[in-house]
Protein backbone atom coordinates (compact mmCIF):
# COMPACT_ATOMS: atom_id res chain seq x y z
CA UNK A 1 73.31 6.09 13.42
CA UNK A 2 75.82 8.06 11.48
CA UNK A 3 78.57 6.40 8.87
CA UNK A 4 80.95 8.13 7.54
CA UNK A 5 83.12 7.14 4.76
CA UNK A 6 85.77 9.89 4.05
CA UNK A 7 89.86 10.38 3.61
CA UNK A 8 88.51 13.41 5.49
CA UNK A 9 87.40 13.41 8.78
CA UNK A 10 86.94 17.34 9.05
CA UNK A 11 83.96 16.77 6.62
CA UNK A 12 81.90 16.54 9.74
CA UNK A 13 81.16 19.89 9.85
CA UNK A 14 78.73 19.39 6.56
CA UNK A 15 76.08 17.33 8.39
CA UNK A 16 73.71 19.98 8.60
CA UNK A 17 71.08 18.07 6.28
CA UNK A 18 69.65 15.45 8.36
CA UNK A 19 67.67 12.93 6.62
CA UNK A 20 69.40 13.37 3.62
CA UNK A 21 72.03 11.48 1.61
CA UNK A 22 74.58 14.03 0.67
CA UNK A 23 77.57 13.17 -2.07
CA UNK A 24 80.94 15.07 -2.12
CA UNK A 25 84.14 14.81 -4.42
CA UNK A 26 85.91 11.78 -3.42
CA UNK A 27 82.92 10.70 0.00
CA UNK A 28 79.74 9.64 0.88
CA UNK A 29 77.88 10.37 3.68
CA UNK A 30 74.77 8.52 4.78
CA UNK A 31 72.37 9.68 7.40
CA UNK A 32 69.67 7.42 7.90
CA UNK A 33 66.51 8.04 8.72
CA UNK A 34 64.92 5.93 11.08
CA UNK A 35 61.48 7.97 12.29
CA UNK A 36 58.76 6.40 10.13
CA UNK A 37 56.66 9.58 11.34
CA UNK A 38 58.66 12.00 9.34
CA UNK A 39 57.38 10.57 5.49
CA UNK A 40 53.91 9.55 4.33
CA UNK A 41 56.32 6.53 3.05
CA UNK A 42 58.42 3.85 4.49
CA UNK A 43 61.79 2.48 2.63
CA UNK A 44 61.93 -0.82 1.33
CA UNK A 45 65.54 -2.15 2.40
CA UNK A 46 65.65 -5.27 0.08
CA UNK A 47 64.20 -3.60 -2.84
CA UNK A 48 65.20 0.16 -2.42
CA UNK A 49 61.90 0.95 -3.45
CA UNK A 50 59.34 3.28 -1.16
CA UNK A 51 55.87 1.71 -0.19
CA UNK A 52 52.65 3.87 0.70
CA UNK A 53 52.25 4.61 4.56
CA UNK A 54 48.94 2.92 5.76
CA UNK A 55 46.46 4.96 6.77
CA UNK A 56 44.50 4.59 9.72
CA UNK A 57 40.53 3.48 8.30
CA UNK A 58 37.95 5.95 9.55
CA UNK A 59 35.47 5.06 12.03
CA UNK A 60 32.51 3.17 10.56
CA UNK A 61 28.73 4.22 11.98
CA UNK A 62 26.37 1.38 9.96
CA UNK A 63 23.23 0.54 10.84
CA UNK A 64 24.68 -2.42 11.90
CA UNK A 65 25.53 -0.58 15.49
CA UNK A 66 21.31 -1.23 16.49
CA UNK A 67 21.33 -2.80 19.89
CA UNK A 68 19.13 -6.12 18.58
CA UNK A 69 16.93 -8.07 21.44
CA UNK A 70 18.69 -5.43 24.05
CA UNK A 71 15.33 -4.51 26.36
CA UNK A 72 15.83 -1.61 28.96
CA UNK A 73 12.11 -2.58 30.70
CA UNK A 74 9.79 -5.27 30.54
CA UNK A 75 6.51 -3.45 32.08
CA UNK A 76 5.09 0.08 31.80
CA UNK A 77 5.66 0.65 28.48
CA UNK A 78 4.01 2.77 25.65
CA UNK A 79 2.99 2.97 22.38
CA UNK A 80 2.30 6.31 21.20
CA UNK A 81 1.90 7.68 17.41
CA UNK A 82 1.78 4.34 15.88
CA UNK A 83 5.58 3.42 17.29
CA UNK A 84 6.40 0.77 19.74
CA UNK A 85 8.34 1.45 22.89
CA UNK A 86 11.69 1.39 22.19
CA UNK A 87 12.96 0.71 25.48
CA UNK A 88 10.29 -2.49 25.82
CA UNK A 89 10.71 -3.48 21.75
CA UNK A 90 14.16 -2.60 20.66
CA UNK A 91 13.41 -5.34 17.81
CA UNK A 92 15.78 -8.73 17.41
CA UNK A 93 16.85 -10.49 14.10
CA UNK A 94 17.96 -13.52 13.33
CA UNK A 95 21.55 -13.82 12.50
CA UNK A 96 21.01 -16.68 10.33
CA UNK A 97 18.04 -15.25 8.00
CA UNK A 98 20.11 -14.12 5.08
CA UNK A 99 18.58 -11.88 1.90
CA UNK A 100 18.84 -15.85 0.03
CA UNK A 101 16.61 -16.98 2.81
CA UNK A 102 14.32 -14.49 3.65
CA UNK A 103 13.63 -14.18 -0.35
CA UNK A 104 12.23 -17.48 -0.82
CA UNK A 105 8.95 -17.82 -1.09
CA UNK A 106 7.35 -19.55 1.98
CA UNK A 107 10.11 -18.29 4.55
CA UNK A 108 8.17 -16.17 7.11
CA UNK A 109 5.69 -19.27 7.82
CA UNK A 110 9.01 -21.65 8.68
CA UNK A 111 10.24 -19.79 11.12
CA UNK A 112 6.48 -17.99 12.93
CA UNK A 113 6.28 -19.25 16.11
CA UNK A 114 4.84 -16.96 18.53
CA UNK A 115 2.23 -18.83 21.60
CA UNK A 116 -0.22 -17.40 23.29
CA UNK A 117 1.75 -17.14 26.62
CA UNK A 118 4.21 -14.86 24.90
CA UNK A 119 1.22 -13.03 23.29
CA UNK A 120 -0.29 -12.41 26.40
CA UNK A 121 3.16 -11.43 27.88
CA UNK A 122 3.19 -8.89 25.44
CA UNK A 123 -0.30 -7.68 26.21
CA UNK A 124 0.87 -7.46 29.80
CA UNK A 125 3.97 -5.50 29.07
CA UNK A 126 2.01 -2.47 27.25
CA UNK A 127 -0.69 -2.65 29.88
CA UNK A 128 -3.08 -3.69 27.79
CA UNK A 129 -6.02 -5.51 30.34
CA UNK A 130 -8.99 -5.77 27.38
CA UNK A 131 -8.94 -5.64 24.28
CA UNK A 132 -12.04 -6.13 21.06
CA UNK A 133 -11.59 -8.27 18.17
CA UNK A 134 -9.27 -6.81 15.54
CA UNK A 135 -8.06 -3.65 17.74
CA UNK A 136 -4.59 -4.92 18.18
CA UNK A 137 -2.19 -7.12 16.65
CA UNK A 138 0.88 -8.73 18.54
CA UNK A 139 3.19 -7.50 15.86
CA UNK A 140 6.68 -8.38 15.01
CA UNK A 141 8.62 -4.81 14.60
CA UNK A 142 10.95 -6.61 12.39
CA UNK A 143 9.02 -8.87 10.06
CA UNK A 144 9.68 -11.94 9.95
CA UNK A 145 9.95 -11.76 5.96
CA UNK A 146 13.14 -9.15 6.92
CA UNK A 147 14.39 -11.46 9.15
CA UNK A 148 13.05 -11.01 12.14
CA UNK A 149 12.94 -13.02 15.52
CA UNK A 150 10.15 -14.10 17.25
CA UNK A 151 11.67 -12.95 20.50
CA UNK A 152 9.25 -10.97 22.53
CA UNK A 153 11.71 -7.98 22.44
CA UNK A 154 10.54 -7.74 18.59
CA UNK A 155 6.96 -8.06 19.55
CA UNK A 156 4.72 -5.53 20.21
CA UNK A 157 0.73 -5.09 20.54
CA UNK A 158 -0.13 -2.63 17.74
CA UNK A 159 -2.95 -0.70 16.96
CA UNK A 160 -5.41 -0.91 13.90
CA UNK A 161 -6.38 2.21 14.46
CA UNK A 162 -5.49 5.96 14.25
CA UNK A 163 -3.84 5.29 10.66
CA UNK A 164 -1.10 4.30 10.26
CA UNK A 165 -1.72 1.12 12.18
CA UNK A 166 -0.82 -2.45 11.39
CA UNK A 167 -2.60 -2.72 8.26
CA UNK A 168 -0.43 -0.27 6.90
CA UNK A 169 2.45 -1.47 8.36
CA UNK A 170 2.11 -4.79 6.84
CA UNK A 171 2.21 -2.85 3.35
CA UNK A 172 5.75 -1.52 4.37
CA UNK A 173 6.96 -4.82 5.25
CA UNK A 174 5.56 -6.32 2.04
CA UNK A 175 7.84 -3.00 0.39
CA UNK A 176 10.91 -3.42 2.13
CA UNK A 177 11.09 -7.22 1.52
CA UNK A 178 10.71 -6.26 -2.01
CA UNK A 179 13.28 -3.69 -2.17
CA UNK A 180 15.59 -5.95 -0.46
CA UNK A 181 15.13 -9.00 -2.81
CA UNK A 182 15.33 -6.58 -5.79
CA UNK A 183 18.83 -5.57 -4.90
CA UNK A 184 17.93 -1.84 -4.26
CA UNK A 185 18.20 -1.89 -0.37
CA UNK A 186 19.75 -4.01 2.14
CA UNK A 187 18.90 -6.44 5.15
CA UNK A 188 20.24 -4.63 7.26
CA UNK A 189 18.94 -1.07 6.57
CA UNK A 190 15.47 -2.38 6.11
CA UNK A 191 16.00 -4.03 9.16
CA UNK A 192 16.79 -0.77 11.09
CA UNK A 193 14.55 1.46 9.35
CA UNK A 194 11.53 -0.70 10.61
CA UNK A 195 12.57 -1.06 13.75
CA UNK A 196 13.10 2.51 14.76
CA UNK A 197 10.76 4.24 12.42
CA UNK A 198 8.90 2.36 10.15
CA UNK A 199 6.66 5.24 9.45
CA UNK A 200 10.20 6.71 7.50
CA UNK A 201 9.16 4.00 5.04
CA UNK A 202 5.82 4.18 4.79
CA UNK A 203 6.41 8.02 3.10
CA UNK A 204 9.11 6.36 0.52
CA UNK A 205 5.90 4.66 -0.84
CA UNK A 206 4.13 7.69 -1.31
């Protein structure tokens, strides 16, 4: 919308500014501007004062975005290097184990609960039909001491043996719990980085 507030009415002709406010001898001429896409700021009616456009916030990627408890199979899988199956053992958390929980002492032994049935379900799932004393562990990818679940989508049967097996896994957890309670990591990365690679933080104790 245009107003015009002249004597002269041939002062038309002198809109050629749009988007301005223009003053002449004896008028005043006031084209507003309505498109809020023309200025990286918006006008203030009541105040006459110009606030910042908001901009748009960019896309966040956090480790956060891990598919927890999400399996894609539940028989055939396979270990191999020392890493789980991903598609059997995608890991799961619990929601509720905070860094002021999981960094009390005595917290993992609250929450274990893992039978044999689910054991041997686990067994089952890797194709594991015999085993000898101390060759495997049913692991949980994500400790429990990070906050992990005893769901059998964060268990897996782990090897002792080639090293790195689950003796030295158990050294990462014991690391990554302590990084976490010191403040110099958090939950939730620890949480990721031992459930798709834990062997990425087995080298940041070397």
């Amino acid at each position: 919308m245009i107003r015009i507030r002249c004597n002269v009415k041939k002062l038309l002709s002198i809109l050629a500014s749009v988007g301005l406010i223009a003053t002449i001898t004896g008028c005043s001429i006031v084209v507003p501007n309505n498109d809020p896409s023309s200025s990286g700021a918006s006008a203030d009616t009541s105040s006459g004062q110009t606030t910042p456009r908001a901009t748009k916030a960019p896309d966040s990627s956090t480790t956060a975005s891990h598919k927890w408890g999400a399996r894609a199979k539940t028989s055939g899988c396979k270990a191999a290097n020392g890493v789980q199956d991903a598609a059997c053992t995608p890991g799961d958390i619990l929601p509720e184990a905070t860094k002021d929980k999981i960094c009390v002492p005595g917290y993992s032994k609250s929450v274990r609960n893992v039978p044999d049935s689910v054991k041997n379900d686990v067994y089952d799932s890797y194709g594991i039909t015999t085993r000898a004393t101390g060759q495997y562990e049913v692991d949980h990818l994500v400790s429990l001491e990070l906050g992990g679940s005893n769901d059998i989508s964060n268990l897996w049967p782990e090897d002792a043996s080639p090293k790195p097996g689950f003796h030295e896994k158990d050294k990462v957890e014991n690391f990554l719990h302590d990084q976490v309670c010191a403040g110099a990591m958090t939950l939730t990365d620890a949480q990721v980085m031992i459930a798709t690679d834990w062997h990425k933080a087995l080298d940041m104790m070397k």
